[in-house]
Protein backbone atom coordinates (compact mmCIF):
# COMPACT_ATOMS: atom_id res chain seq x y z
CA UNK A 1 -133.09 59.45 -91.44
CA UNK A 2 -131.98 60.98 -88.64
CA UNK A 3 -133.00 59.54 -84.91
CA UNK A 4 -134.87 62.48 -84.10
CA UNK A 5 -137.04 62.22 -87.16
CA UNK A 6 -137.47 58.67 -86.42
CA UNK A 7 -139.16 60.02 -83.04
CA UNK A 8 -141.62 62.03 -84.94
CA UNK A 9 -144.23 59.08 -85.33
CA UNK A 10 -143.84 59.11 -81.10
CA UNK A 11 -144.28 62.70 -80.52
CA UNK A 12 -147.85 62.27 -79.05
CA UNK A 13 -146.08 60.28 -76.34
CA UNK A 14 -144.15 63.00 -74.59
CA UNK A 15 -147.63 65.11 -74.47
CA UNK A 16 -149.36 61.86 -72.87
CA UNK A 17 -148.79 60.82 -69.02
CA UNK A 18 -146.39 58.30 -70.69
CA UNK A 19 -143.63 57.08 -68.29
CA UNK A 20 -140.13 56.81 -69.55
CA UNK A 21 -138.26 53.63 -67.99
CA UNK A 22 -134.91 55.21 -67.55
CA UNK A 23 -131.81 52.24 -67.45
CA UNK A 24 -128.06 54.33 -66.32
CA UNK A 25 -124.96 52.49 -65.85
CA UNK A 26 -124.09 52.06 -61.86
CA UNK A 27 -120.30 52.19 -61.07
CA UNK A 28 -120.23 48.12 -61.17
CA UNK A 29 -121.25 48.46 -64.76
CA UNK A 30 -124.72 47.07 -63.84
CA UNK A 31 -127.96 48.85 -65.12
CA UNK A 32 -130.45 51.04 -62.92
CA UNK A 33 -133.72 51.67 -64.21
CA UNK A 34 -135.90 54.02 -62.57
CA UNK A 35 -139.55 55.33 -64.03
CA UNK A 36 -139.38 58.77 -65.33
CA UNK A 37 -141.39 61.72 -65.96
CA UNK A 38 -139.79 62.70 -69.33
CA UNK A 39 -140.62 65.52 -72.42
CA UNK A 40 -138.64 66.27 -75.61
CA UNK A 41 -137.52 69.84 -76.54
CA UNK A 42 -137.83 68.71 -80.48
CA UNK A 43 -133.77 67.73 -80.01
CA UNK A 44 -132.88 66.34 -76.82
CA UNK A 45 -135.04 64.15 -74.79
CA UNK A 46 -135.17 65.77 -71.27
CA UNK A 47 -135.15 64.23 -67.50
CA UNK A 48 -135.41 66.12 -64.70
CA UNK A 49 -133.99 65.06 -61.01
CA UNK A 50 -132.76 66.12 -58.15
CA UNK A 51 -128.79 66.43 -57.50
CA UNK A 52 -127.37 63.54 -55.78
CA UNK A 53 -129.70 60.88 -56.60
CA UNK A 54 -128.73 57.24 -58.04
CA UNK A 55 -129.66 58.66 -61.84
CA UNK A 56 -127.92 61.66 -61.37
CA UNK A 57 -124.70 60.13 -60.59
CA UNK A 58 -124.47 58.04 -62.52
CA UNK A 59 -125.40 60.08 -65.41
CA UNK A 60 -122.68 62.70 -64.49
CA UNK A 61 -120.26 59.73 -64.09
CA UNK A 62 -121.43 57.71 -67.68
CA UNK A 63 -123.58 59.67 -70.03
CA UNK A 64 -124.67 56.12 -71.98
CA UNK A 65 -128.72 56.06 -71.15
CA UNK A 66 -131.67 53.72 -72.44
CA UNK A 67 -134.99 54.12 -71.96
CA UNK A 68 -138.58 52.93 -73.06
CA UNK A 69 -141.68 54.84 -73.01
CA UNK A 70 -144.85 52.70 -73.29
CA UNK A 71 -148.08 54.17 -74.69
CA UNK A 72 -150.38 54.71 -71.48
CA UNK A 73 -153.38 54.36 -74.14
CA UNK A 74 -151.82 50.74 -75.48
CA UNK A 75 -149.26 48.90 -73.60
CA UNK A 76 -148.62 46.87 -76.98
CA UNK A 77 -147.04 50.64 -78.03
CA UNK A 78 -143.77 51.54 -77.34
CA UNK A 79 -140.47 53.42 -78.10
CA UNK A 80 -136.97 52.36 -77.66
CA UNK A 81 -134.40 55.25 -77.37
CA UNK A 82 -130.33 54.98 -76.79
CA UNK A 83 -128.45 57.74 -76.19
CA UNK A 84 -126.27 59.86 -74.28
CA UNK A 85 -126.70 62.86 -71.98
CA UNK A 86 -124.84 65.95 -73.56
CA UNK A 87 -125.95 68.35 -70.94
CA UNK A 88 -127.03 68.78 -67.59
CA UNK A 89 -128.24 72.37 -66.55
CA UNK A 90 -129.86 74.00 -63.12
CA UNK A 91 -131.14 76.56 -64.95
CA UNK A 92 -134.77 76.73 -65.48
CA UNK A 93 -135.06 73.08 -64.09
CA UNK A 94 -137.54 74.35 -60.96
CA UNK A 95 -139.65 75.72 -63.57
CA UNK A 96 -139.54 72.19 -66.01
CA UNK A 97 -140.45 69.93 -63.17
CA UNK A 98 -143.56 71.98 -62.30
CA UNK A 99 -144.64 71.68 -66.32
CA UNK A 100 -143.73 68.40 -65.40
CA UNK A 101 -145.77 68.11 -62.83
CA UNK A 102 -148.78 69.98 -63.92
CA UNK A 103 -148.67 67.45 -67.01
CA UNK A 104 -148.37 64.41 -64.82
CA UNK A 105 -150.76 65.53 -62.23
CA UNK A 106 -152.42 68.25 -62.86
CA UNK A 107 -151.63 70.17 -59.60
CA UNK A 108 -149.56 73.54 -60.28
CA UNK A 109 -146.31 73.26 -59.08
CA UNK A 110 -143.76 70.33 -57.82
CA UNK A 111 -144.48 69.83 -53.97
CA UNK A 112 -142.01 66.87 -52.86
CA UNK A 113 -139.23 69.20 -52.69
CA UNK A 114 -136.75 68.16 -50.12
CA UNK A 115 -135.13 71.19 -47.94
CA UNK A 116 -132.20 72.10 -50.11
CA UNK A 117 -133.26 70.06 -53.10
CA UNK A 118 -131.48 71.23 -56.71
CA UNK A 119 -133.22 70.40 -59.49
CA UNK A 120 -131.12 69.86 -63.13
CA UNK A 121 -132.77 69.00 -66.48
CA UNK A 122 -130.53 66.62 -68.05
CA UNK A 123 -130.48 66.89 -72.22
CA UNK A 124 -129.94 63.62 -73.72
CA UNK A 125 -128.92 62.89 -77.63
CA UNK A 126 -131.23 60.44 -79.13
CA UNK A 127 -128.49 58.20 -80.65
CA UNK A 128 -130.73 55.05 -81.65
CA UNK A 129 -134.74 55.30 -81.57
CA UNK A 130 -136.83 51.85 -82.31
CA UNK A 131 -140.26 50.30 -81.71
């Protein structure tokens, strides 16, 4: 089975407000976890940030990503995903993160913008998926 199949019994999760806990690998080799808005193109599991922040970095400098997503409905609900990021793009990625936020928070569009902000979806590889 492959691991995306073995997502397809957590699908409803990436329609729900479900955070994704996001864990990256800082240059000291210690883990960062930061909570995530997060959706799933039916191949690649999909973050969006802004360019120069801690994830970013260290995403561009170590592709090797974990992450959890708990069921806001029941906490006792959860998925487990390891993988890697196999593509980071600036295209389209203003238009993602207000989906994003319309899903998260129901207003239209993504106003925390910082002057000169660039916004990149990164695509990562579901390499191991458990509950």
């Amino acid at each position: 089975m492959s691991q995306n199949q073995a997502l397809e019994k957590f699908l409803d999760l990436f329609e729900k407000r479900s955070l994704a806990h996001l864990a990256t690998v800082m240059p000291d080799g210690s883990p960062q976890v930061t909570p995530v808005w997060v959706d799933y193109d039916g191949q690649h599991i999909l973050i969006n940030t802004a360019r120069g922040r801690q994830k970013d970095r260290n995403m561009i400098r170590n592709p090797a990503v974990a992450m959890s997503i708990v069921d806001p409905d029941d906490p006792y609900r959860y998925v487990q995903i390891r993988g890697r990021v196999v593509e980071a793009v600036e295209t389209g990625a203003d238009l993602h993160i207000d989906k994003l936020t319309f899903k998260y928070t129901g207003r239209a569009s993504y106003d925390w913008r910082s002057t000169g902000e660039v916004r990149v979806i990164y695509k990562i590889e579901p390499l191991h998926v458990s509950d």
